[in-house]
N, C-alpha and C. Protein backbone atom coordinates (compact mmCIF):
# COMPACT_ATOMS: atom_id res chain seq x y z
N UNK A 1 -28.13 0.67 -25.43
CA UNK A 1 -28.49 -0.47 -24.61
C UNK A 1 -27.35 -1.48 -24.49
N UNK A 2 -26.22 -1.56 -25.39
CA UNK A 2 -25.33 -2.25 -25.32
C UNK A 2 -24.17 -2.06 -24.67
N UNK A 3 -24.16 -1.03 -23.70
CA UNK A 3 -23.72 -0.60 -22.91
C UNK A 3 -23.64 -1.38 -21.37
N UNK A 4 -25.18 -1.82 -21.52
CA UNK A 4 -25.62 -2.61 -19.89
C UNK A 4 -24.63 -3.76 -19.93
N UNK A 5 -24.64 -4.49 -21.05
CA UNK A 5 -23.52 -5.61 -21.23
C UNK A 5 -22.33 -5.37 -20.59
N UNK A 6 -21.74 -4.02 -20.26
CA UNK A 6 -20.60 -4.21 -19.52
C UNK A 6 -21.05 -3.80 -18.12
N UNK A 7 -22.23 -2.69 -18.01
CA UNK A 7 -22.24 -2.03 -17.14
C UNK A 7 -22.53 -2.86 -15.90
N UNK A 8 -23.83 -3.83 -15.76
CA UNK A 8 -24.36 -4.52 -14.87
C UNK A 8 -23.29 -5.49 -14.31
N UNK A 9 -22.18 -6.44 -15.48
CA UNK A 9 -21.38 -7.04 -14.59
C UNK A 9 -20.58 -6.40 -13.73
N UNK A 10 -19.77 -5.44 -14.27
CA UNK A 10 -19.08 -4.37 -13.61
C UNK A 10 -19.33 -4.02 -11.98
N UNK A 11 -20.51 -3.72 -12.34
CA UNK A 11 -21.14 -3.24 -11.18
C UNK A 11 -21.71 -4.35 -9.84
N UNK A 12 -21.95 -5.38 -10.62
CA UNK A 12 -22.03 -6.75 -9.61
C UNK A 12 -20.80 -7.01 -8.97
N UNK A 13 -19.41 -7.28 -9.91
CA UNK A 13 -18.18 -7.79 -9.66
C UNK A 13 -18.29 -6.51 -8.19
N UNK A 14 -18.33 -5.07 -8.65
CA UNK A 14 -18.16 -4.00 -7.50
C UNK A 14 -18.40 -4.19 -5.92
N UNK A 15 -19.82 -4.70 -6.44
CA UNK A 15 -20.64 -4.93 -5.30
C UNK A 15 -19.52 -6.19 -4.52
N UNK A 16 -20.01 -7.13 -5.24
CA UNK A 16 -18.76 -8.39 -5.10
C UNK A 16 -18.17 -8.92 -3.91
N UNK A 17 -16.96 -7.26 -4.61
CA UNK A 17 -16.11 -7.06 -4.02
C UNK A 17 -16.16 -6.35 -2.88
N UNK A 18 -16.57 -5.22 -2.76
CA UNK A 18 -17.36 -4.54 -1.53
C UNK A 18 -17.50 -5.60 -0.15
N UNK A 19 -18.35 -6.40 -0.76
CA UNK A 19 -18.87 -7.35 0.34
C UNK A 19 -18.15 -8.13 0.83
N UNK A 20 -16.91 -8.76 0.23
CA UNK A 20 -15.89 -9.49 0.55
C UNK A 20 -15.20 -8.59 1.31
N UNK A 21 -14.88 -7.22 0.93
CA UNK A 21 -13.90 -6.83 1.91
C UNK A 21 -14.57 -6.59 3.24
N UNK A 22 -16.31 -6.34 3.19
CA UNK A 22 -16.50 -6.43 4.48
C UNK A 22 -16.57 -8.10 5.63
N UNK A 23 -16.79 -8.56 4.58
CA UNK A 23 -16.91 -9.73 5.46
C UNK A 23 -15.41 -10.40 5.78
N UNK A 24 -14.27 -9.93 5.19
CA UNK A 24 -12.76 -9.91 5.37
C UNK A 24 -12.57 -9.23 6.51
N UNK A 25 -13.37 -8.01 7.05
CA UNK A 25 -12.70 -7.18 8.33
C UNK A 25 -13.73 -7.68 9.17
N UNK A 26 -14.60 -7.76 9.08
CA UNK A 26 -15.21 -8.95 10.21
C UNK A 26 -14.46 -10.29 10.41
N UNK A 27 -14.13 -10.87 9.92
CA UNK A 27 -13.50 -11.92 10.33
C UNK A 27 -12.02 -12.00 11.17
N UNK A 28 -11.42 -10.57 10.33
CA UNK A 28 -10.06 -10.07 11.14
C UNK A 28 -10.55 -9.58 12.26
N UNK A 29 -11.58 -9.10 12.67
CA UNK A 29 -11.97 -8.64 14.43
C UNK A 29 -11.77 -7.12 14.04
N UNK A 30 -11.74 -6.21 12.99
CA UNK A 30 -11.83 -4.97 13.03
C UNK A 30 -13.29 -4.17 13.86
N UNK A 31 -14.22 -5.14 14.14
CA UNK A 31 -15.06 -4.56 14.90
C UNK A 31 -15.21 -5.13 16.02
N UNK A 32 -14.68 -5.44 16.83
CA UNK A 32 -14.46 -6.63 18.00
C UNK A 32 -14.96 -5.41 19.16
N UNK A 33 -13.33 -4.43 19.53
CA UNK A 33 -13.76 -3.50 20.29
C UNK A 33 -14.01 -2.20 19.95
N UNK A 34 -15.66 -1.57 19.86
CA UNK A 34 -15.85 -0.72 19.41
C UNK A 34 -16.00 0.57 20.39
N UNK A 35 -15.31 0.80 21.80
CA UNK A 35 -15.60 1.46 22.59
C UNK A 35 -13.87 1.99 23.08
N UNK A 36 -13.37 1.26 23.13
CA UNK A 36 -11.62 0.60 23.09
C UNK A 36 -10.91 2.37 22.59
N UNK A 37 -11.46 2.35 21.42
CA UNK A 37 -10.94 3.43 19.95
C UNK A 37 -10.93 4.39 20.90
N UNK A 38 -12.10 4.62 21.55
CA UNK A 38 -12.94 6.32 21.87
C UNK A 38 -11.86 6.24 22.82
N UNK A 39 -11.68 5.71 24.05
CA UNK A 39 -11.16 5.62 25.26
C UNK A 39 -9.50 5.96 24.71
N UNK A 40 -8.85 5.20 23.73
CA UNK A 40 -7.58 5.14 23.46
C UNK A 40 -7.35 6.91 22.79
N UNK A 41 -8.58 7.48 22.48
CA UNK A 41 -8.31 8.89 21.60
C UNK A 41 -7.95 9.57 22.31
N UNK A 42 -9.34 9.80 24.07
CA UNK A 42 -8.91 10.26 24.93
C UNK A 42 -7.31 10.29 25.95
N UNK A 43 -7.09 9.35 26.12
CA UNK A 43 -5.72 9.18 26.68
C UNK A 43 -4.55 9.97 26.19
N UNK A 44 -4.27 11.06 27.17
CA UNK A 44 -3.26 11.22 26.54
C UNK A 44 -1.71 10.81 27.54
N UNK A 45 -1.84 9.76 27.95
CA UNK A 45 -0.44 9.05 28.05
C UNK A 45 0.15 9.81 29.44
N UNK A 46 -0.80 10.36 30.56
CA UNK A 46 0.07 11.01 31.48
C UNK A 46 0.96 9.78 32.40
N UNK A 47 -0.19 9.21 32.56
CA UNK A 47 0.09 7.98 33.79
C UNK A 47 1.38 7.00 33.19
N UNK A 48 2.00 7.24 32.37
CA UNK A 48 3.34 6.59 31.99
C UNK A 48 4.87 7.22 32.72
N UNK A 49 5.27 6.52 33.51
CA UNK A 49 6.65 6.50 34.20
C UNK A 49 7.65 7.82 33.15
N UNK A 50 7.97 8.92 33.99
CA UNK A 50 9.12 9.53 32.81
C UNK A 50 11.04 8.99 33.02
N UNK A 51 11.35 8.63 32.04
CA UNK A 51 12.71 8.05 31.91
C UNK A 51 13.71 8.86 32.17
C-alpha cells in the first residue's frame, strides 16, 4: 500500500502535464487549420513555374 504514496502523485503530475501540453498546442494554433494538412498531402507541386 505504500507504494500509492508515490504512485498517485506521479500519475497526477502525468496527467498534469499531459494537459498542459495540450492546452500549449491549442494556444500555438496547432489546430487552427484542420482541412489545410489533407489538401497540402494531396498537392503534388505541378502548378509551380520550372527554372
Amino acid at each position: 500500500m505504500s507504494i500509492l504514496v508515490y504512485l498517485i502523485p506521479i500519475a497526477l503530475f502525468l496527467g498534469g502535464l499531459g494537459l498542459a501540453a495540450f492546452l500549449w498546442s491549442l494556444k500555438s494554433g496547432q489546430y487552427d487549420d484542420l482541412e489545410g494538412a489533407s489538401w497540402r498531402m494531396l498537392d503534388d507541386g505541378d502548378d509551380k513555374p520550372a527554372d
